[in-house]
C-alpha atoms as a PDB file:
ATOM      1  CA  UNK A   1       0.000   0.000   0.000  1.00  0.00           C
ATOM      2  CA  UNK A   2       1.156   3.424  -0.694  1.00  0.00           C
ATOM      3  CA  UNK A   3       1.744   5.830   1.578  1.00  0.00           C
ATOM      4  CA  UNK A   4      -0.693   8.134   0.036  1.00  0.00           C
ATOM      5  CA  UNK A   5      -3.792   6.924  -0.313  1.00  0.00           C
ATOM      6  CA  UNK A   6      -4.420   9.479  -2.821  1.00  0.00           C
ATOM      7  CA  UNK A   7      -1.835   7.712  -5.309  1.00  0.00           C
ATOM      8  CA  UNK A   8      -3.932   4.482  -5.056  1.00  0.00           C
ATOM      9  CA  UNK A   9      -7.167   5.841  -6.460  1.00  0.00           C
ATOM     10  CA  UNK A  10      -5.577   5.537 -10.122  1.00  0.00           C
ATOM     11  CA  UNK A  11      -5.531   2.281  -9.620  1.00  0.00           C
ATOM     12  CA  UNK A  12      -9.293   1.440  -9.579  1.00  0.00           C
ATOM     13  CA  UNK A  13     -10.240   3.648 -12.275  1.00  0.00           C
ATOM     14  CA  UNK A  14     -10.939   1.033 -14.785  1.00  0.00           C
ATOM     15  CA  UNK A  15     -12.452  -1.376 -12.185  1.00  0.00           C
ATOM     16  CA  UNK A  16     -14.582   1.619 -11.547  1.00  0.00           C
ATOM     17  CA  UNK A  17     -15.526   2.422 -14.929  1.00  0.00           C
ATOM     18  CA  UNK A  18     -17.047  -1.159 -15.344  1.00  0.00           C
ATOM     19  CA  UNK A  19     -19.414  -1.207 -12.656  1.00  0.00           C
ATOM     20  CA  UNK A  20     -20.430   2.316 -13.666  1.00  0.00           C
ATOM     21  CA  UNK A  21     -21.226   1.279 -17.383  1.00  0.00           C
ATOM     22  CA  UNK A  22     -23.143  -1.929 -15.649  1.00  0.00           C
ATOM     23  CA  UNK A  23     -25.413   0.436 -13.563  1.00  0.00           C
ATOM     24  CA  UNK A  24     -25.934   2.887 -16.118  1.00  0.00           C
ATOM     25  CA  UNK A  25     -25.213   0.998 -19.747  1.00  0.00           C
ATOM     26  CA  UNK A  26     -24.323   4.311 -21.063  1.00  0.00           C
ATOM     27  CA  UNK A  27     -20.080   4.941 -21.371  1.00  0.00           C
ATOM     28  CA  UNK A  28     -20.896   8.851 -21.123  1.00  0.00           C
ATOM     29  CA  UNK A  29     -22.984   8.880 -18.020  1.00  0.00           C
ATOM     30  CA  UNK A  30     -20.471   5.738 -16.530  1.00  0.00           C
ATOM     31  CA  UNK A  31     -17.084   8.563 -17.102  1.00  0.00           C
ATOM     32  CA  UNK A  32     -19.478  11.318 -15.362  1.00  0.00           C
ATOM     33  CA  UNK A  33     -20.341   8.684 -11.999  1.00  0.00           C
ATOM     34  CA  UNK A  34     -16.646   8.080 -12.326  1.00  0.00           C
ATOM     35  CA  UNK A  35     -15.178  11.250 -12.175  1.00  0.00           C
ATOM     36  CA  UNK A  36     -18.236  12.667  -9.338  1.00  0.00           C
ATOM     37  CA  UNK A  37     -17.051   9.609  -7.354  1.00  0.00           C
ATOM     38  CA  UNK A  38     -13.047   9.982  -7.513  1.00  0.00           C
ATOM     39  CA  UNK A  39     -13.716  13.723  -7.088  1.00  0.00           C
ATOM     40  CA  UNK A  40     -15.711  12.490  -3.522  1.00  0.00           C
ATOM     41  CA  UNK A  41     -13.118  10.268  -2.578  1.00  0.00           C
ATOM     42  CA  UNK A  42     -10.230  12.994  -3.362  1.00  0.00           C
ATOM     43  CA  UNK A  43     -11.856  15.410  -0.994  1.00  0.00           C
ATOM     44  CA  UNK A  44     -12.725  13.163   1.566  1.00  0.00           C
ATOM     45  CA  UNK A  45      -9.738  11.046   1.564  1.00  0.00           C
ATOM     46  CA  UNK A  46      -8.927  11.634   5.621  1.00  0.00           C
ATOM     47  CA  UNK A  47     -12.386   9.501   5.927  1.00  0.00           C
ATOM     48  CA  UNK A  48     -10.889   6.314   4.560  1.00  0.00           C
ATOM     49  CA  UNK A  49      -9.459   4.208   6.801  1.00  0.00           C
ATOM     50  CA  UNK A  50      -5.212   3.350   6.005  1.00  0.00           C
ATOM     51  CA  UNK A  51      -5.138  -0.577   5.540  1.00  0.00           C
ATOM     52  CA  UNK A  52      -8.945  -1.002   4.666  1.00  0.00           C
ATOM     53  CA  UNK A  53     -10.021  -1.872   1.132  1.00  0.00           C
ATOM     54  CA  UNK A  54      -9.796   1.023  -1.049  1.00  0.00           C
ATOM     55  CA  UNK A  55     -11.345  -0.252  -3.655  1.00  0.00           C
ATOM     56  CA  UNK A  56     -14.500  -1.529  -1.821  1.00  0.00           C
ATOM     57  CA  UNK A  57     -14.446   2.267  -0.005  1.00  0.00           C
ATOM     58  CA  UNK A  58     -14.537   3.776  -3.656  1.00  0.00           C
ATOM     59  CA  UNK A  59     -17.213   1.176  -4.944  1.00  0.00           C
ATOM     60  CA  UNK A  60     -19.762   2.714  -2.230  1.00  0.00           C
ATOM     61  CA  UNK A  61     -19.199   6.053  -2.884  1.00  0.00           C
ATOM     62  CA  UNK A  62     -20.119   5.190  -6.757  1.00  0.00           C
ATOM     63  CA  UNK A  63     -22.808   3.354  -5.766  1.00  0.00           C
ATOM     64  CA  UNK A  64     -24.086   5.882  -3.681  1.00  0.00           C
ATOM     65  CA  UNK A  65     -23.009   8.166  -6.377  1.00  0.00           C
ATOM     66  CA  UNK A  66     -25.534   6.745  -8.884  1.00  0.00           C
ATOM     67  CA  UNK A  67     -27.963   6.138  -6.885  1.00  0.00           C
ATOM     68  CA  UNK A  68     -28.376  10.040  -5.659  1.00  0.00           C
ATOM     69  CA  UNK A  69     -28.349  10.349  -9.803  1.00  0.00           C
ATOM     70  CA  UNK A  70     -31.101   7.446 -10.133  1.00  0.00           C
ATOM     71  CA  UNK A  71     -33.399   9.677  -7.912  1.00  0.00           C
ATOM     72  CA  UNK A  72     -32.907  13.392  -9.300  1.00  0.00           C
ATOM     73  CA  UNK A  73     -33.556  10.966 -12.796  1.00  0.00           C
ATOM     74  CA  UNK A  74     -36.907   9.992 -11.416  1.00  0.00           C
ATOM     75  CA  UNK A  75     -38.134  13.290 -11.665  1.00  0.00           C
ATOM     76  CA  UNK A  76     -37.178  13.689 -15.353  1.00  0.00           C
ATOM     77  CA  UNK A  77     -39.135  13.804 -18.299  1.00  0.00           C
ATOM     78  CA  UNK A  78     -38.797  10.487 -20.200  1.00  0.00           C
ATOM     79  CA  UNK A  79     -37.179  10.170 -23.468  1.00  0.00           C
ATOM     80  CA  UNK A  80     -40.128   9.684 -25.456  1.00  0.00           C
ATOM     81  CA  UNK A  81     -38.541  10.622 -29.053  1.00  0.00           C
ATOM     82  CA  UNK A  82     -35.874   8.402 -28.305  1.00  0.00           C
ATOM     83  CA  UNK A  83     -32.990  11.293 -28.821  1.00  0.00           C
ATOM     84  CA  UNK A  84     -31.229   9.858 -25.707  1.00  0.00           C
ATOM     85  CA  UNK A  85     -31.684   6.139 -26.865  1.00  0.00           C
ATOM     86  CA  UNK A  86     -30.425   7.118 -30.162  1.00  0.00           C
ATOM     87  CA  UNK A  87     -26.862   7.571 -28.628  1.00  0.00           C
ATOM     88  CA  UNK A  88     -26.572   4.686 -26.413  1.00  0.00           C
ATOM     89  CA  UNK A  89     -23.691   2.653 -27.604  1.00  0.00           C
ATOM     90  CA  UNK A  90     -24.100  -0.457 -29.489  1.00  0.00           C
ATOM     91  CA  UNK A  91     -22.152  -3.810 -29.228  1.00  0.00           C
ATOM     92  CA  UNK A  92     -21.017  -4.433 -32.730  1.00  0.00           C
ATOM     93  CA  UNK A  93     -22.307  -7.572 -34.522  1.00  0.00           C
ATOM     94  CA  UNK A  94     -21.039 -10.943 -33.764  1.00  0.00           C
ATOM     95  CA  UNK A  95     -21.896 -14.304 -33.187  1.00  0.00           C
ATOM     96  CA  UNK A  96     -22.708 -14.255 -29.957  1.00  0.00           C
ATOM     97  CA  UNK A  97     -25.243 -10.339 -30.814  1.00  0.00           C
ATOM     98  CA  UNK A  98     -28.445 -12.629 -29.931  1.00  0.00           C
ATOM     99  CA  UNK A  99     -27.480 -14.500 -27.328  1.00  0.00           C
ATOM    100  CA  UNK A 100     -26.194 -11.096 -25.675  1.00  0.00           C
ATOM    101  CA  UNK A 101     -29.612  -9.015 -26.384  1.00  0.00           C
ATOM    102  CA  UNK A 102     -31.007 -12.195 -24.876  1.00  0.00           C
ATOM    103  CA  UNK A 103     -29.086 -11.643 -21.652  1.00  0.00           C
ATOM    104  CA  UNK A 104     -29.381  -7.851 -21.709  1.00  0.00           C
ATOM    105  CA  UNK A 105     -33.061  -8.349 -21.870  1.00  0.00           C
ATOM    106  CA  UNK A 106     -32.856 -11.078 -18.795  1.00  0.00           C
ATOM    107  CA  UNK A 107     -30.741  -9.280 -16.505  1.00  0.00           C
ATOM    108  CA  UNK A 108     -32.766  -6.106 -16.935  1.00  0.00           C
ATOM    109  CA  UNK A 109     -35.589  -8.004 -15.199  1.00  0.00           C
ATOM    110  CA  UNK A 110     -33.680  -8.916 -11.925  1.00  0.00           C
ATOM    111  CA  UNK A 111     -34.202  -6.214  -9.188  1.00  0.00           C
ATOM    112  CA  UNK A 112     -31.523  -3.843  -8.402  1.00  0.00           C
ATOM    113  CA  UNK A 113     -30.312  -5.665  -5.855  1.00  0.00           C
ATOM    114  CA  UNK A 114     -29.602  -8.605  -7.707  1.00  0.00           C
ATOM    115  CA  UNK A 115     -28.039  -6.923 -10.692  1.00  0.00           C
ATOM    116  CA  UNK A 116     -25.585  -5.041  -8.241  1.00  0.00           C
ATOM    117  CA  UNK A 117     -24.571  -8.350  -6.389  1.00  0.00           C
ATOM    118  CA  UNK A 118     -24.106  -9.912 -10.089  1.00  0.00           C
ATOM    119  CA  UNK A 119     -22.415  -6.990 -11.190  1.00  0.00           C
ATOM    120  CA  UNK A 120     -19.661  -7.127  -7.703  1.00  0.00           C
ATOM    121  CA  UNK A 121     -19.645 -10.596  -7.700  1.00  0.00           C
ATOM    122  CA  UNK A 122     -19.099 -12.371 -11.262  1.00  0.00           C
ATOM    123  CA  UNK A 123     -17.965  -8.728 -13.606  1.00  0.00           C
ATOM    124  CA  UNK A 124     -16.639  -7.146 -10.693  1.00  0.00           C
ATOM    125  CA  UNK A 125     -14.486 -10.260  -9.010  1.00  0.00           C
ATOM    126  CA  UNK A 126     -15.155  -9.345  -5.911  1.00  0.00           C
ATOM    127  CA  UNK A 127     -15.133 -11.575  -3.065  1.00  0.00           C
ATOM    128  CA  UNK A 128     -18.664 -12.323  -1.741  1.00  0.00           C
ATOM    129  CA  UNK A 129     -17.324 -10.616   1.726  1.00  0.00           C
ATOM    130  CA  UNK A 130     -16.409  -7.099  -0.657  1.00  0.00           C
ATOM    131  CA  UNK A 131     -19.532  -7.335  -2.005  1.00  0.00           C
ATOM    132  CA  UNK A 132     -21.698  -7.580   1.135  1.00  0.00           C
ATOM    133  CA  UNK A 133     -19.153  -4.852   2.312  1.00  0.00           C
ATOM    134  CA  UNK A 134     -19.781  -2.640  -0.343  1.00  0.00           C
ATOM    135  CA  UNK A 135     -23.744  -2.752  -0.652  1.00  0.00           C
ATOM    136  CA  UNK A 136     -23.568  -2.734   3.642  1.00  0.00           C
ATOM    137  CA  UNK A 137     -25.606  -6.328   3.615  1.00  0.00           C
ATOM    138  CA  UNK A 138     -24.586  -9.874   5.447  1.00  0.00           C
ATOM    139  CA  UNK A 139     -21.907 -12.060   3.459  1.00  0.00           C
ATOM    140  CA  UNK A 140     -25.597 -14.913   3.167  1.00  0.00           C
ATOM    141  CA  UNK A 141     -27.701 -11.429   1.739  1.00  0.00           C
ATOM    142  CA  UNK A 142     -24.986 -11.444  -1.387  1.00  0.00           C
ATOM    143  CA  UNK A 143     -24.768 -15.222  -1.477  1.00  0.00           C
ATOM    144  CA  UNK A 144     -28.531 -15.178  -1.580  1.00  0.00           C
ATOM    145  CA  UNK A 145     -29.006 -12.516  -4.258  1.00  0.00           C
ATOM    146  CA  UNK A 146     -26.635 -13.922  -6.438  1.00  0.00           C
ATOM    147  CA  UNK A 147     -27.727 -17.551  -6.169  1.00  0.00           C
ATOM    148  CA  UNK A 148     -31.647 -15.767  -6.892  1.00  0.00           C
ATOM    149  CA  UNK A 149     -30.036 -13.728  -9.638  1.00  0.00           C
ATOM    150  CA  UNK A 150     -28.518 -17.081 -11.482  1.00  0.00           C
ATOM    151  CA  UNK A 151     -31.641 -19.031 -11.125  1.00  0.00           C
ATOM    152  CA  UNK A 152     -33.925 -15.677 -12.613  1.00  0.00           C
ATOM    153  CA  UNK A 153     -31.508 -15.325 -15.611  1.00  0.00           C
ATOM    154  CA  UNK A 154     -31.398 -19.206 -16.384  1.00  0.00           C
ATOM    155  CA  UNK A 155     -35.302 -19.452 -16.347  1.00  0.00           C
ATOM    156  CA  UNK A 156     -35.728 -15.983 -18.099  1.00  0.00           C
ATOM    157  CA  UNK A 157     -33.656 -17.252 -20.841  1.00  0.00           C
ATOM    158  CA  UNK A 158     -34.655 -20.651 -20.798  1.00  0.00           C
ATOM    159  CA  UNK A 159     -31.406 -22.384 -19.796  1.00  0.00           C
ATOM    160  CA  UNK A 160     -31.141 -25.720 -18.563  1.00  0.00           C
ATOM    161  CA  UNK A 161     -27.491 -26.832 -16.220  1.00  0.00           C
ATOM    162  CA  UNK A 162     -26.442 -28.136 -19.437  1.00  0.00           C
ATOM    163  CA  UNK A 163     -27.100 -25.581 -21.704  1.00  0.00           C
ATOM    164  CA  UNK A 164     -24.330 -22.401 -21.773  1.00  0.00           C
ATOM    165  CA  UNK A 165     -24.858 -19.402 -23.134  1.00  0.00           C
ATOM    166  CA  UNK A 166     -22.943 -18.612 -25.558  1.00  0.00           C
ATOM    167  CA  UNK A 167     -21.722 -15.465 -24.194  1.00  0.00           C
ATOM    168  CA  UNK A 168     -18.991 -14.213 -26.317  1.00  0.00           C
ATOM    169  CA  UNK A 169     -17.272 -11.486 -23.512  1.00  0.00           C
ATOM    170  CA  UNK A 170     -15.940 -12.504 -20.393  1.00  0.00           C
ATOM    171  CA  UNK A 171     -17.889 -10.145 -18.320  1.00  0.00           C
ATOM    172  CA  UNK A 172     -20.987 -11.538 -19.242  1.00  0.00           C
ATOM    173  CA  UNK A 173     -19.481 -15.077 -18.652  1.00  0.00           C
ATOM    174  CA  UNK A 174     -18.783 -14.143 -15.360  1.00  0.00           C
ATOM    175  CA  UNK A 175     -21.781 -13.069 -14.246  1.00  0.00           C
ATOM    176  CA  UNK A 176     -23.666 -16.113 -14.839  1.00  0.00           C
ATOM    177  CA  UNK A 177     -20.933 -18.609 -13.940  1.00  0.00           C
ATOM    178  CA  UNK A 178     -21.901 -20.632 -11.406  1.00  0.00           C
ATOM    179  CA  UNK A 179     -18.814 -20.806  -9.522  1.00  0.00           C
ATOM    180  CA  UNK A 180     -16.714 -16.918  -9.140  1.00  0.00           C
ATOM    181  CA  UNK A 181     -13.655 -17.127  -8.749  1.00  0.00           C
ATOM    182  CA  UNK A 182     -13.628 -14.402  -6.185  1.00  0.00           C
ATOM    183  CA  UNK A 183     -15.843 -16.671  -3.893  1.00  0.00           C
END
């Protein structure tokens, strides 16, 4: 560990970046949670604790981060034109373009809680322990949300134990592996 704890916040950036495009699938509005959040942690960096887990410590404040966002959104006008769809980014075709709609679709339809735990857990490699750390829950909450979470994408997308999915990227084979290999 650095002396500065200030020099280790570089160091999460990307893992940071990742969860922030999983709880807000747009790259844009994932940079701007990113930056808010390391601009948090900067000025309130004699609140973390030396030789605790930075990375879970910066995790929470982005959570928190987007979720203060996710309520000022609530009282937004929709995009009913679709101007702000329009610039979402767009896998780029492949094999595996179905199978991954087919998954997008899924895991839109798991609670928030379970997409987070998925998210930490199998993109994320966190530990089960980080995880439960990070969303403030009991290690059996995150065990129990991601167990919930497998089962709900499985039978959303009609998979059987022996069927895979065909994912093409690892993230999205992570998240519905049944065995992390943070665990």
């Amino acid at each position: 560990m650095t002396s500065d704890p200030r020099e280790e916040l570089v160091e999460h950036i990307p893992a940071m970046r990742a969860f922030a495009m999983s709880l807000t699938r747009n790259a844009a509005l994932a940079d701007d949670m990113v930056q808010d959040a390391l601009v948090k942690a900067w000025t309130n960096i004699e609140r973390f604790e030396a030789g605790t887990n930075m990375r879970a410590w910066l995790f929470t404040i982005l959570r928190n981060t987007y979720y203060s966002h996710f309520r000022k959104r609530r009282r937004e006008v929709e995009d009913g034109d679709g101007a702000l769809a329009a610039n979402l980014a767009q896998k780029p075709d492949h094999d595996g373009r179905l199978q991954m709609r087919d998954f997008n679709t899924a895991f839109a339809q798991l609670n928030e809680e379970q997409q987070e735990a998925l998210v930490l857990v199998g993109a994320g490699g966190f530990s089960y322990e980080e995880a439960a750390e990070t969303c403030g829950v009991a290690v059996g909450t995150i065990k129990s949300r991601v167990n919930r979470a497998r089962a709900r994408l499985a039978e959303l997308m009609g998979l059987d134990d022996d069927d895979g999915l065909g994912a093409t990227d690892a993230v999205t084979s992570a998240i519905v592996a049944d065995n992390p290999s943070a665990a």
